[in-house]
PDB file of N, CA and C in Angstrom:
ATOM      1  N   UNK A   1      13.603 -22.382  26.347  1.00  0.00           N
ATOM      2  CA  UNK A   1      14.433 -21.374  25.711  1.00  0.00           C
ATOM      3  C   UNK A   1      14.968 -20.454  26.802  1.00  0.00           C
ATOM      4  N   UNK A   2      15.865 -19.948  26.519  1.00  0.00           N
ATOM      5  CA  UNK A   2      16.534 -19.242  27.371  1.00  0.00           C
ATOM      6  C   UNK A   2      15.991 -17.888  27.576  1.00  0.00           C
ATOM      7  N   UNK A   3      15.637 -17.510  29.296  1.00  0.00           N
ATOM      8  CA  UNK A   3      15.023 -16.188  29.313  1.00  0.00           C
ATOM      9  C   UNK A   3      15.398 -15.200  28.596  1.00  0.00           C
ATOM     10  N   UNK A   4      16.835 -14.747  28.875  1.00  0.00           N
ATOM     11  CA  UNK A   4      17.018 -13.573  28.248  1.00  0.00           C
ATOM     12  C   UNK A   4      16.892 -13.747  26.689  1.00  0.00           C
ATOM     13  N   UNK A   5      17.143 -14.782  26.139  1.00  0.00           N
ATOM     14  CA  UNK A   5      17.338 -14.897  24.410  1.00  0.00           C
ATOM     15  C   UNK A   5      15.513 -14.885  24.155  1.00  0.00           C
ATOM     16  N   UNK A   6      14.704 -15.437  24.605  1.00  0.00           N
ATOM     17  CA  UNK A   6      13.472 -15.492  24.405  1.00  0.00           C
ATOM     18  C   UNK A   6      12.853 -13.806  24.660  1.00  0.00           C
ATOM     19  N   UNK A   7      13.350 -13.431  25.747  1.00  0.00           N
ATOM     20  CA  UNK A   7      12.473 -11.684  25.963  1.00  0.00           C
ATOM     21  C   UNK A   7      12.895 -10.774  24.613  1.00  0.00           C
ATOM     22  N   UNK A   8      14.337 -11.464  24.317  1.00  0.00           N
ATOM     23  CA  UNK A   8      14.750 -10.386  23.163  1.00  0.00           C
ATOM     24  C   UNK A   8      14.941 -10.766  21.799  1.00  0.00           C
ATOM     25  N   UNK A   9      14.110 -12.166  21.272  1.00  0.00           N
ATOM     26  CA  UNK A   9      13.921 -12.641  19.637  1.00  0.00           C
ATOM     27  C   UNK A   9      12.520 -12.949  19.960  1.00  0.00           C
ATOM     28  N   UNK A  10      11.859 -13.895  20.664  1.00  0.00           N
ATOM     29  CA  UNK A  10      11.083 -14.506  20.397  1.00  0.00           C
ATOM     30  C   UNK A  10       9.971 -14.059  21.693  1.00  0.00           C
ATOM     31  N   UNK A  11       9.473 -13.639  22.051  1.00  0.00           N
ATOM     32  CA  UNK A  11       8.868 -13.107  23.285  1.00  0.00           C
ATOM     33  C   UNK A  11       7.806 -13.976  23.863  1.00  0.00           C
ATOM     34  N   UNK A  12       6.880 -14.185  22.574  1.00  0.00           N
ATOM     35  CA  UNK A  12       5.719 -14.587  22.577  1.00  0.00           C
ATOM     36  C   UNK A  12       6.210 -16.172  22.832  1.00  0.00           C
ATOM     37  N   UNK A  13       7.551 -16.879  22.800  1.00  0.00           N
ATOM     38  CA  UNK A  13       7.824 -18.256  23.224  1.00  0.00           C
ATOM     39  C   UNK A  13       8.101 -18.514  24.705  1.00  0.00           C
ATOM     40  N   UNK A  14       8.167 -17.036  25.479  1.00  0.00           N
ATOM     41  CA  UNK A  14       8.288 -17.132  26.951  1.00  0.00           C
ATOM     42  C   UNK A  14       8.327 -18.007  27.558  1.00  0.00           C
ATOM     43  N   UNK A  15       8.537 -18.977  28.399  1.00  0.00           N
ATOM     44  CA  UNK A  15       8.396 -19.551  29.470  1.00  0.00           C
ATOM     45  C   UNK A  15       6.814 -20.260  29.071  1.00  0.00           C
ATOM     46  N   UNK A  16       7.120 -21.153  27.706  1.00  0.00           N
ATOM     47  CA  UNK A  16       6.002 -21.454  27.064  1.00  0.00           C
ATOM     48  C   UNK A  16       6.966 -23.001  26.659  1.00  0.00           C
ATOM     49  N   UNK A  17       6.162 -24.328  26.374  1.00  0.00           N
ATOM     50  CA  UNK A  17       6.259 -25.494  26.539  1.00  0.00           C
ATOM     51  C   UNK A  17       6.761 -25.660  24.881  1.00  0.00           C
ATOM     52  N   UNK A  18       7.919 -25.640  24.611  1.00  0.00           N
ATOM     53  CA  UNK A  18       7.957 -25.499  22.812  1.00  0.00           C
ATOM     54  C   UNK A  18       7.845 -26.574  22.268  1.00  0.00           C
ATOM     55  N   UNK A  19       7.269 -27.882  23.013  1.00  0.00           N
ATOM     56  CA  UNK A  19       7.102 -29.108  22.680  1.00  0.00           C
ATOM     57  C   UNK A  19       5.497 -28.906  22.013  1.00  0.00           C
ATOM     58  N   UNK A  20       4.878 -28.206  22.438  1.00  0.00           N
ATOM     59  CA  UNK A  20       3.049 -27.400  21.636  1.00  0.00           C
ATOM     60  C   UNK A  20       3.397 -27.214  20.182  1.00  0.00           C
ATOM     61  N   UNK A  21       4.541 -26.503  19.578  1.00  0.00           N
ATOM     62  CA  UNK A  21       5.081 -25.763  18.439  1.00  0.00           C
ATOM     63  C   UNK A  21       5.115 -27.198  17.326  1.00  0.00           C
ATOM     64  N   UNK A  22       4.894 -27.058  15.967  1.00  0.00           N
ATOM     65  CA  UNK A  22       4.974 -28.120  14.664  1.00  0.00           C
ATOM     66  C   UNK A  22       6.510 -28.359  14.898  1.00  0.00           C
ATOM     67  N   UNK A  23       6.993 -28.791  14.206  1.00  0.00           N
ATOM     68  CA  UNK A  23       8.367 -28.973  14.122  1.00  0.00           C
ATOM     69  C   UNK A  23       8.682 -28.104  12.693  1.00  0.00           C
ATOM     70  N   UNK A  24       8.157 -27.682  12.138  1.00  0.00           N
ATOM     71  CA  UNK A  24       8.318 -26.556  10.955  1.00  0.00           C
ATOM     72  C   UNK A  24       8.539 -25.328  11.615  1.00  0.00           C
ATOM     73  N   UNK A  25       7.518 -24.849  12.834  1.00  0.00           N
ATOM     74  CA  UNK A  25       8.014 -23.635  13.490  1.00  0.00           C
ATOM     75  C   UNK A  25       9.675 -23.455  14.481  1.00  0.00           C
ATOM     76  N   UNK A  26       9.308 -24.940  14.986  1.00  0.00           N
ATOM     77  CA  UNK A  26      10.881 -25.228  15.645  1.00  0.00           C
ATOM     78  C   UNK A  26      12.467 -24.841  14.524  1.00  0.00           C
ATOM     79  N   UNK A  27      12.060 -25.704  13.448  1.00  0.00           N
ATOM     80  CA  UNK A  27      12.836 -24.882  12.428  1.00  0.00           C
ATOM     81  C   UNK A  27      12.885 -23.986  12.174  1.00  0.00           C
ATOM     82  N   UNK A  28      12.119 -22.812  11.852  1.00  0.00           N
ATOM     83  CA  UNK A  28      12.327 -21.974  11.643  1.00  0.00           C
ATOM     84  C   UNK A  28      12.928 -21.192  12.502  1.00  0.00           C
ATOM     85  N   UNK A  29      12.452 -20.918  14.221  1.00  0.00           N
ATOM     86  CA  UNK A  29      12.585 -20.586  15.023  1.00  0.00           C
ATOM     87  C   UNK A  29      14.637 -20.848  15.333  1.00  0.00           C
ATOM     88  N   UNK A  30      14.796 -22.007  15.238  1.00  0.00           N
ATOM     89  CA  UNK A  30      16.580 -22.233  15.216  1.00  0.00           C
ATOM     90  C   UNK A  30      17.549 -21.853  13.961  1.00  0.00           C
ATOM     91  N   UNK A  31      16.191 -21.627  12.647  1.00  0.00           N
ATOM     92  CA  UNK A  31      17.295 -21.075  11.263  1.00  0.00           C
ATOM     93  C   UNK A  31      17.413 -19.642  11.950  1.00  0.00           C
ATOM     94  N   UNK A  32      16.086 -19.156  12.447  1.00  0.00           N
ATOM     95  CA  UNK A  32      16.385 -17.528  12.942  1.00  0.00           C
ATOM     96  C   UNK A  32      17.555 -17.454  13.868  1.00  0.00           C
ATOM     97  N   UNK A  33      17.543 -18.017  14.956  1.00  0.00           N
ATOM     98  CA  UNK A  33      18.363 -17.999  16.080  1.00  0.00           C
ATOM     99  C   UNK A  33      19.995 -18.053  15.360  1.00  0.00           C
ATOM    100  N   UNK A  34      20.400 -18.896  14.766  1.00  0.00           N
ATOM    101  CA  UNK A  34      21.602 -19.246  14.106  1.00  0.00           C
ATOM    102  C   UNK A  34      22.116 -18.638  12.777  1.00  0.00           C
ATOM    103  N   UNK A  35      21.347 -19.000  12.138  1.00  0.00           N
ATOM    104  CA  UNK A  35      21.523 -18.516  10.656  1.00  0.00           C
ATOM    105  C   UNK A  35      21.875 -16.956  10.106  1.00  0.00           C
ATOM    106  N   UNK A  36      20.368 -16.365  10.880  1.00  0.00           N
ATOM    107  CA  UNK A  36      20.363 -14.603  10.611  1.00  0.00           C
ATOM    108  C   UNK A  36      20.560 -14.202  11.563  1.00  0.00           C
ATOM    109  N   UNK A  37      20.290 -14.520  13.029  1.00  0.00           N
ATOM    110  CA  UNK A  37      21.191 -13.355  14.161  1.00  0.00           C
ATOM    111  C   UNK A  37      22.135 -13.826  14.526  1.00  0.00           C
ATOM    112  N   UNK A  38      22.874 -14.940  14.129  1.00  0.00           N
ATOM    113  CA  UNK A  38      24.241 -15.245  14.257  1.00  0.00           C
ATOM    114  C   UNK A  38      24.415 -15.811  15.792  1.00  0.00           C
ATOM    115  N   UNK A  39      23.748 -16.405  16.492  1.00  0.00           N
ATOM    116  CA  UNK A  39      24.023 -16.984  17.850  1.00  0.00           C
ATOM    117  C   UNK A  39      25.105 -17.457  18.334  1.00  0.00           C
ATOM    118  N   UNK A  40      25.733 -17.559  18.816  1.00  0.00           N
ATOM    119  CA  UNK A  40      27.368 -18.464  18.724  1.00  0.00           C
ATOM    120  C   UNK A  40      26.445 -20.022  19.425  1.00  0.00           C
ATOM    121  N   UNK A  41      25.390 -20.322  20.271  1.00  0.00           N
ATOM    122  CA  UNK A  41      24.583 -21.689  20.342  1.00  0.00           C
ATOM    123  C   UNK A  41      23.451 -21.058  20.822  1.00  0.00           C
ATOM    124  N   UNK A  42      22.739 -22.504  20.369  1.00  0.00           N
ATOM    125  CA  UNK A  42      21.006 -22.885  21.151  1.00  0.00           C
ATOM    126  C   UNK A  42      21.379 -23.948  21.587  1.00  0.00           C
ATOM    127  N   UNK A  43      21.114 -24.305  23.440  1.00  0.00           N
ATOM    128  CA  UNK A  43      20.560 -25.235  23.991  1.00  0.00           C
ATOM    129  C   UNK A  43      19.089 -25.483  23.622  1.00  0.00           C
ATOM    130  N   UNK A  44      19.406 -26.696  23.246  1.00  0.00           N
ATOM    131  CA  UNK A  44      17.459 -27.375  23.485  1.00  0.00           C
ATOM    132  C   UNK A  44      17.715 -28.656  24.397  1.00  0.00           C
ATOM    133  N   UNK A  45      16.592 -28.242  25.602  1.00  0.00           N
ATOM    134  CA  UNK A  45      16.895 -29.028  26.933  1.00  0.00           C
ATOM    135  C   UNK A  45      15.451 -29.903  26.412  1.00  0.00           C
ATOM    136  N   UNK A  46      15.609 -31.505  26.155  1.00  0.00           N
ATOM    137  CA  UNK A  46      13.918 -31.973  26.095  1.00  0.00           C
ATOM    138  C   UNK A  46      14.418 -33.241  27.060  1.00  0.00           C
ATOM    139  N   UNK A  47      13.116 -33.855  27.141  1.00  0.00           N
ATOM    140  CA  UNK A  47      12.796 -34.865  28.124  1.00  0.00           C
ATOM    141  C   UNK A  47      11.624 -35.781  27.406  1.00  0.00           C
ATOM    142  N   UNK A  48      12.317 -37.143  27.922  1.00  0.00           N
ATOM    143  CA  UNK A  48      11.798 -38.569  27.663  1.00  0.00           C
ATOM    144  C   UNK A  48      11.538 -39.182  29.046  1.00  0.00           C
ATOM    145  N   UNK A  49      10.095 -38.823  29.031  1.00  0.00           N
ATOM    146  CA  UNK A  49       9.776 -39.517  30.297  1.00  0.00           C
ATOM    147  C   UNK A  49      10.624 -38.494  31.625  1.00  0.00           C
ATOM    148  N   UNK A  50      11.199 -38.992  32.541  1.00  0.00           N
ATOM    149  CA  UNK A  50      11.831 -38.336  33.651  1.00  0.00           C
ATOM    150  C   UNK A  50      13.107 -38.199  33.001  1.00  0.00           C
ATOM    151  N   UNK A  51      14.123 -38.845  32.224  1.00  0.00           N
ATOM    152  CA  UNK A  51      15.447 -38.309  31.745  1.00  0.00           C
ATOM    153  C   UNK A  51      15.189 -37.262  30.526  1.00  0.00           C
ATOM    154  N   UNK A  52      16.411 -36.279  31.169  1.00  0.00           N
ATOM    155  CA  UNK A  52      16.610 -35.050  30.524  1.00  0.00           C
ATOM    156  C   UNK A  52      17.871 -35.150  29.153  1.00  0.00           C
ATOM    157  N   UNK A  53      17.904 -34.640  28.178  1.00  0.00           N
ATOM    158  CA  UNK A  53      18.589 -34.740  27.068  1.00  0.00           C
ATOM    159  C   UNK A  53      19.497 -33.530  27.346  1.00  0.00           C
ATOM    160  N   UNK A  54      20.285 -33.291  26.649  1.00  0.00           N
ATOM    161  CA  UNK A  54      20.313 -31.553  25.581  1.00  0.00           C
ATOM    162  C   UNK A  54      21.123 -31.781  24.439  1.00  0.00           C
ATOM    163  N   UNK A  55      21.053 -30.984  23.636  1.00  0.00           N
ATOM    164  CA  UNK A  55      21.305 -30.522  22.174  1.00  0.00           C
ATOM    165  C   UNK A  55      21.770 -29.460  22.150  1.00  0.00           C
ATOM    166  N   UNK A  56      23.032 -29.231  21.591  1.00  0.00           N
ATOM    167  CA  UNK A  56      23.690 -27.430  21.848  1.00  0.00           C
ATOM    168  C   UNK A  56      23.865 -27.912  20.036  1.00  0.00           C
ATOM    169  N   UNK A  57      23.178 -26.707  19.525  1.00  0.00           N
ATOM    170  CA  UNK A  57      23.918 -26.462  17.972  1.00  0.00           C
ATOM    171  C   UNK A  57      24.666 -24.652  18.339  1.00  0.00           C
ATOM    172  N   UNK A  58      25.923 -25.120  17.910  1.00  0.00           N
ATOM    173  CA  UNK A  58      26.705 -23.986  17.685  1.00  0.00           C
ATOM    174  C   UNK A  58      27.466 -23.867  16.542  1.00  0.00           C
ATOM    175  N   UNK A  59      27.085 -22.539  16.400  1.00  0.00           N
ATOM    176  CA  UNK A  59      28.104 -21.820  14.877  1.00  0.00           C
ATOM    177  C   UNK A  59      27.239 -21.851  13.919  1.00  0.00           C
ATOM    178  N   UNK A  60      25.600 -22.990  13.780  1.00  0.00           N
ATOM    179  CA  UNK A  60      25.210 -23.067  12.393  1.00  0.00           C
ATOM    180  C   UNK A  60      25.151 -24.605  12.039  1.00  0.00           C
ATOM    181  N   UNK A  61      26.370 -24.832  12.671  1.00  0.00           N
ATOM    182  CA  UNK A  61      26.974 -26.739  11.647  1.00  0.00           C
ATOM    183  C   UNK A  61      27.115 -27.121  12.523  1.00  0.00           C
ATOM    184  N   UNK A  62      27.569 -26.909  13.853  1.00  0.00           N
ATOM    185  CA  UNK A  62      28.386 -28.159  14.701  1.00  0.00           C
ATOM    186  C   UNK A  62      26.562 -28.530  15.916  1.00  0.00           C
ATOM    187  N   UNK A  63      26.506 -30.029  16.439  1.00  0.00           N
ATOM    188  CA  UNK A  63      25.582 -29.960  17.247  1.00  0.00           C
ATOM    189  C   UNK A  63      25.956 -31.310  17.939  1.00  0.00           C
ATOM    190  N   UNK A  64      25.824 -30.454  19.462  1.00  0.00           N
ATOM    191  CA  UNK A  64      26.152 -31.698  19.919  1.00  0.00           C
ATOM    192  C   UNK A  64      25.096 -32.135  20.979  1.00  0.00           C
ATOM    193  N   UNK A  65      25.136 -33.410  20.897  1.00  0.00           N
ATOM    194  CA  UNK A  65      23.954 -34.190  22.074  1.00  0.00           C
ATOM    195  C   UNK A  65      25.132 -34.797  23.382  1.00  0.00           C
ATOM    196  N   UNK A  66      24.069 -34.799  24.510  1.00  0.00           N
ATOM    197  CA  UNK A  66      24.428 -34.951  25.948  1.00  0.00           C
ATOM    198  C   UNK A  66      23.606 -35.720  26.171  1.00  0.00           C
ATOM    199  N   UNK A  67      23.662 -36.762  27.356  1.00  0.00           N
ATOM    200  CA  UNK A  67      23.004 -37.789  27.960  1.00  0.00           C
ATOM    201  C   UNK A  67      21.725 -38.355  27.336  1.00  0.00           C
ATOM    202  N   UNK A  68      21.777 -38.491  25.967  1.00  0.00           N
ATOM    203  CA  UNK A  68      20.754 -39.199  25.442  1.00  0.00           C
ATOM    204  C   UNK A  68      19.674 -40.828  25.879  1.00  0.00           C
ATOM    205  N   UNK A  69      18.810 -40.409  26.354  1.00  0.00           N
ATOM    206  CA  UNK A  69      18.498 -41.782  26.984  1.00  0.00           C
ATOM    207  C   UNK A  69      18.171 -43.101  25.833  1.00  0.00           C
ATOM    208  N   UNK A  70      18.190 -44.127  26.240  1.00  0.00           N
ATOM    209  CA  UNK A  70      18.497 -45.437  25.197  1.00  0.00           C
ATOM    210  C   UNK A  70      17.259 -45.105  23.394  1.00  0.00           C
ATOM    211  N   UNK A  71      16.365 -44.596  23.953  1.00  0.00           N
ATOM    212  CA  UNK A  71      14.943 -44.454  23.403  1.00  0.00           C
ATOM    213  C   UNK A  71      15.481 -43.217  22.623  1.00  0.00           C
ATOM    214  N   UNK A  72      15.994 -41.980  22.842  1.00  0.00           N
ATOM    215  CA  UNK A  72      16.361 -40.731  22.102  1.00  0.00           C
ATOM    216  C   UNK A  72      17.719 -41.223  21.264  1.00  0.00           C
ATOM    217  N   UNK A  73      18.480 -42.197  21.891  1.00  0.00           N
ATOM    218  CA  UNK A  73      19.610 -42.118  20.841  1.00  0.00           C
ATOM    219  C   UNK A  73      19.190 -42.598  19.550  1.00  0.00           C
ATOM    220  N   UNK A  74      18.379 -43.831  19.683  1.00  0.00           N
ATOM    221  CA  UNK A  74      17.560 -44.984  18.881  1.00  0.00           C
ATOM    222  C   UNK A  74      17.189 -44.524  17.798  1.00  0.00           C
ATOM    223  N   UNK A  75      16.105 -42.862  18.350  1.00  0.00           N
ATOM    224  CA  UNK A  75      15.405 -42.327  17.571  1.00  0.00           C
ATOM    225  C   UNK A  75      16.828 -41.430  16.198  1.00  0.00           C
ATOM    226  N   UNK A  76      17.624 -40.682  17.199  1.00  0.00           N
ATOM    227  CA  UNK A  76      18.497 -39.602  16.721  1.00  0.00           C
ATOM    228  C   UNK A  76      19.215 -40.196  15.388  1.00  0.00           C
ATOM    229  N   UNK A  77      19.752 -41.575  16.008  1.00  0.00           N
ATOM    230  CA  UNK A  77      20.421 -42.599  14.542  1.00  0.00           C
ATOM    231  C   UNK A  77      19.629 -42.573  13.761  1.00  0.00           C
ATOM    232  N   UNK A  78      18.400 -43.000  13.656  1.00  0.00           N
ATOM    233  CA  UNK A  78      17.379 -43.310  12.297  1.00  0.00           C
ATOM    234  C   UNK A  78      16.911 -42.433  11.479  1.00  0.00           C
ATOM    235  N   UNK A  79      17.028 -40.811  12.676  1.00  0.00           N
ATOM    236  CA  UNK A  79      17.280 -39.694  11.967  1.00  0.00           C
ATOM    237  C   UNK A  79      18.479 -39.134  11.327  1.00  0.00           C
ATOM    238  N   UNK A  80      19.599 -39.345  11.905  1.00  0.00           N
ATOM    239  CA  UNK A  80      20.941 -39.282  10.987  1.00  0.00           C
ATOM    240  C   UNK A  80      20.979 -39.898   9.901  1.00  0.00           C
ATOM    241  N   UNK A  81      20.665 -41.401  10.176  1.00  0.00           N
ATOM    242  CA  UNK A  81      20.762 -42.523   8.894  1.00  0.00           C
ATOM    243  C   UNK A  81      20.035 -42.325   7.525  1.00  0.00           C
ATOM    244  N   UNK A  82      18.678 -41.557   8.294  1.00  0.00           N
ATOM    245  CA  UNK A  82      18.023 -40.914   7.180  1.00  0.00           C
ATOM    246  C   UNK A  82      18.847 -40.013   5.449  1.00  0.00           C
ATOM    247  N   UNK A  83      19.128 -39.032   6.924  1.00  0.00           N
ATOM    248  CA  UNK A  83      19.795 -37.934   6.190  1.00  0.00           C
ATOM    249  C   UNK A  83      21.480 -37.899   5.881  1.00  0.00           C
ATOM    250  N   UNK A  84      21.506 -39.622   5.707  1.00  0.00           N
ATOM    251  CA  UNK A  84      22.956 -40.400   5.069  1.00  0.00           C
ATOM    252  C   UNK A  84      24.933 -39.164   6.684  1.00  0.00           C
ATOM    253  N   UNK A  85      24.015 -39.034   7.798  1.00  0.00           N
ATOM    254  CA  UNK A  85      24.697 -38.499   8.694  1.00  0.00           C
ATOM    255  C   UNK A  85      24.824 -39.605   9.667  1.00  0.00           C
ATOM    256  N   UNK A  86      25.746 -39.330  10.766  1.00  0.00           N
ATOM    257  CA  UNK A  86      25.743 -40.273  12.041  1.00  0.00           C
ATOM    258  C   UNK A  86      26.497 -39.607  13.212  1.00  0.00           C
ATOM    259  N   UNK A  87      26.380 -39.977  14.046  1.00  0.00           N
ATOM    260  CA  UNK A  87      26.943 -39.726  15.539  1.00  0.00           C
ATOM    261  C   UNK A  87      28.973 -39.824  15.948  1.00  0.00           C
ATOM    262  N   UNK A  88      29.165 -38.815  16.123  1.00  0.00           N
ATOM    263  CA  UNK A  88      30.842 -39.452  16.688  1.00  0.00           C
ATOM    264  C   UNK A  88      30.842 -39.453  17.915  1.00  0.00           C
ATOM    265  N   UNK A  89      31.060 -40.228  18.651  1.00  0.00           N
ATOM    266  CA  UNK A  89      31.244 -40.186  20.210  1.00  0.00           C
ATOM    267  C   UNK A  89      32.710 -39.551  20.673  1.00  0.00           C
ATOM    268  N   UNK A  90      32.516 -38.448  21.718  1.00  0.00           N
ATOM    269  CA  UNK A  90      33.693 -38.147  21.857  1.00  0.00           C
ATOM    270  C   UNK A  90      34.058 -37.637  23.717  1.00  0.00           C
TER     271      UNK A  90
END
């Protein structure tokens, strides 16, 4: 998380591994960020093995993924497909 956005919403997530956190707190933690203080984005920087991802959701609705490695895209589709969503490449 980003220093300055972390010292001034979330403190106690400092320079702390948010991969430890449920994925219920992760939610919540990005409805806060977006939803009620209005963020214009959240980077979420994660890692598979040695390759690095990121995820920028901005505005609320829009989210976009960067250098997804073969194993994260795999996963991301089955999670879209789930939730009747999918990927545009652009």
């Amino acid at each position: 998380m980003d220093h300055d956005l972390a010292k001034e919403t979330c403190p106690n997530l400092l320079d702390r591994d948010l991969t430890e956190l449920p994925v219920a707190d992760l939610l919540e933690i990005s409805k806060k960020l977006i939803v009620t203080d209005h963020y214009l984005g959240v980077n979420v920087l994660f890692k598979d093995k040695k390759h690095y991802s990121l995820l920028r959701i901005e505005s609320g609705i829009d989210a976009d993924l960067y250098k997804l490695s073969k194993k994260s895209k795999k996963l991301v589709n089955k999670l879209l497909k789930r939730n009747g969503l999918f990927l545009v490449k652009y």
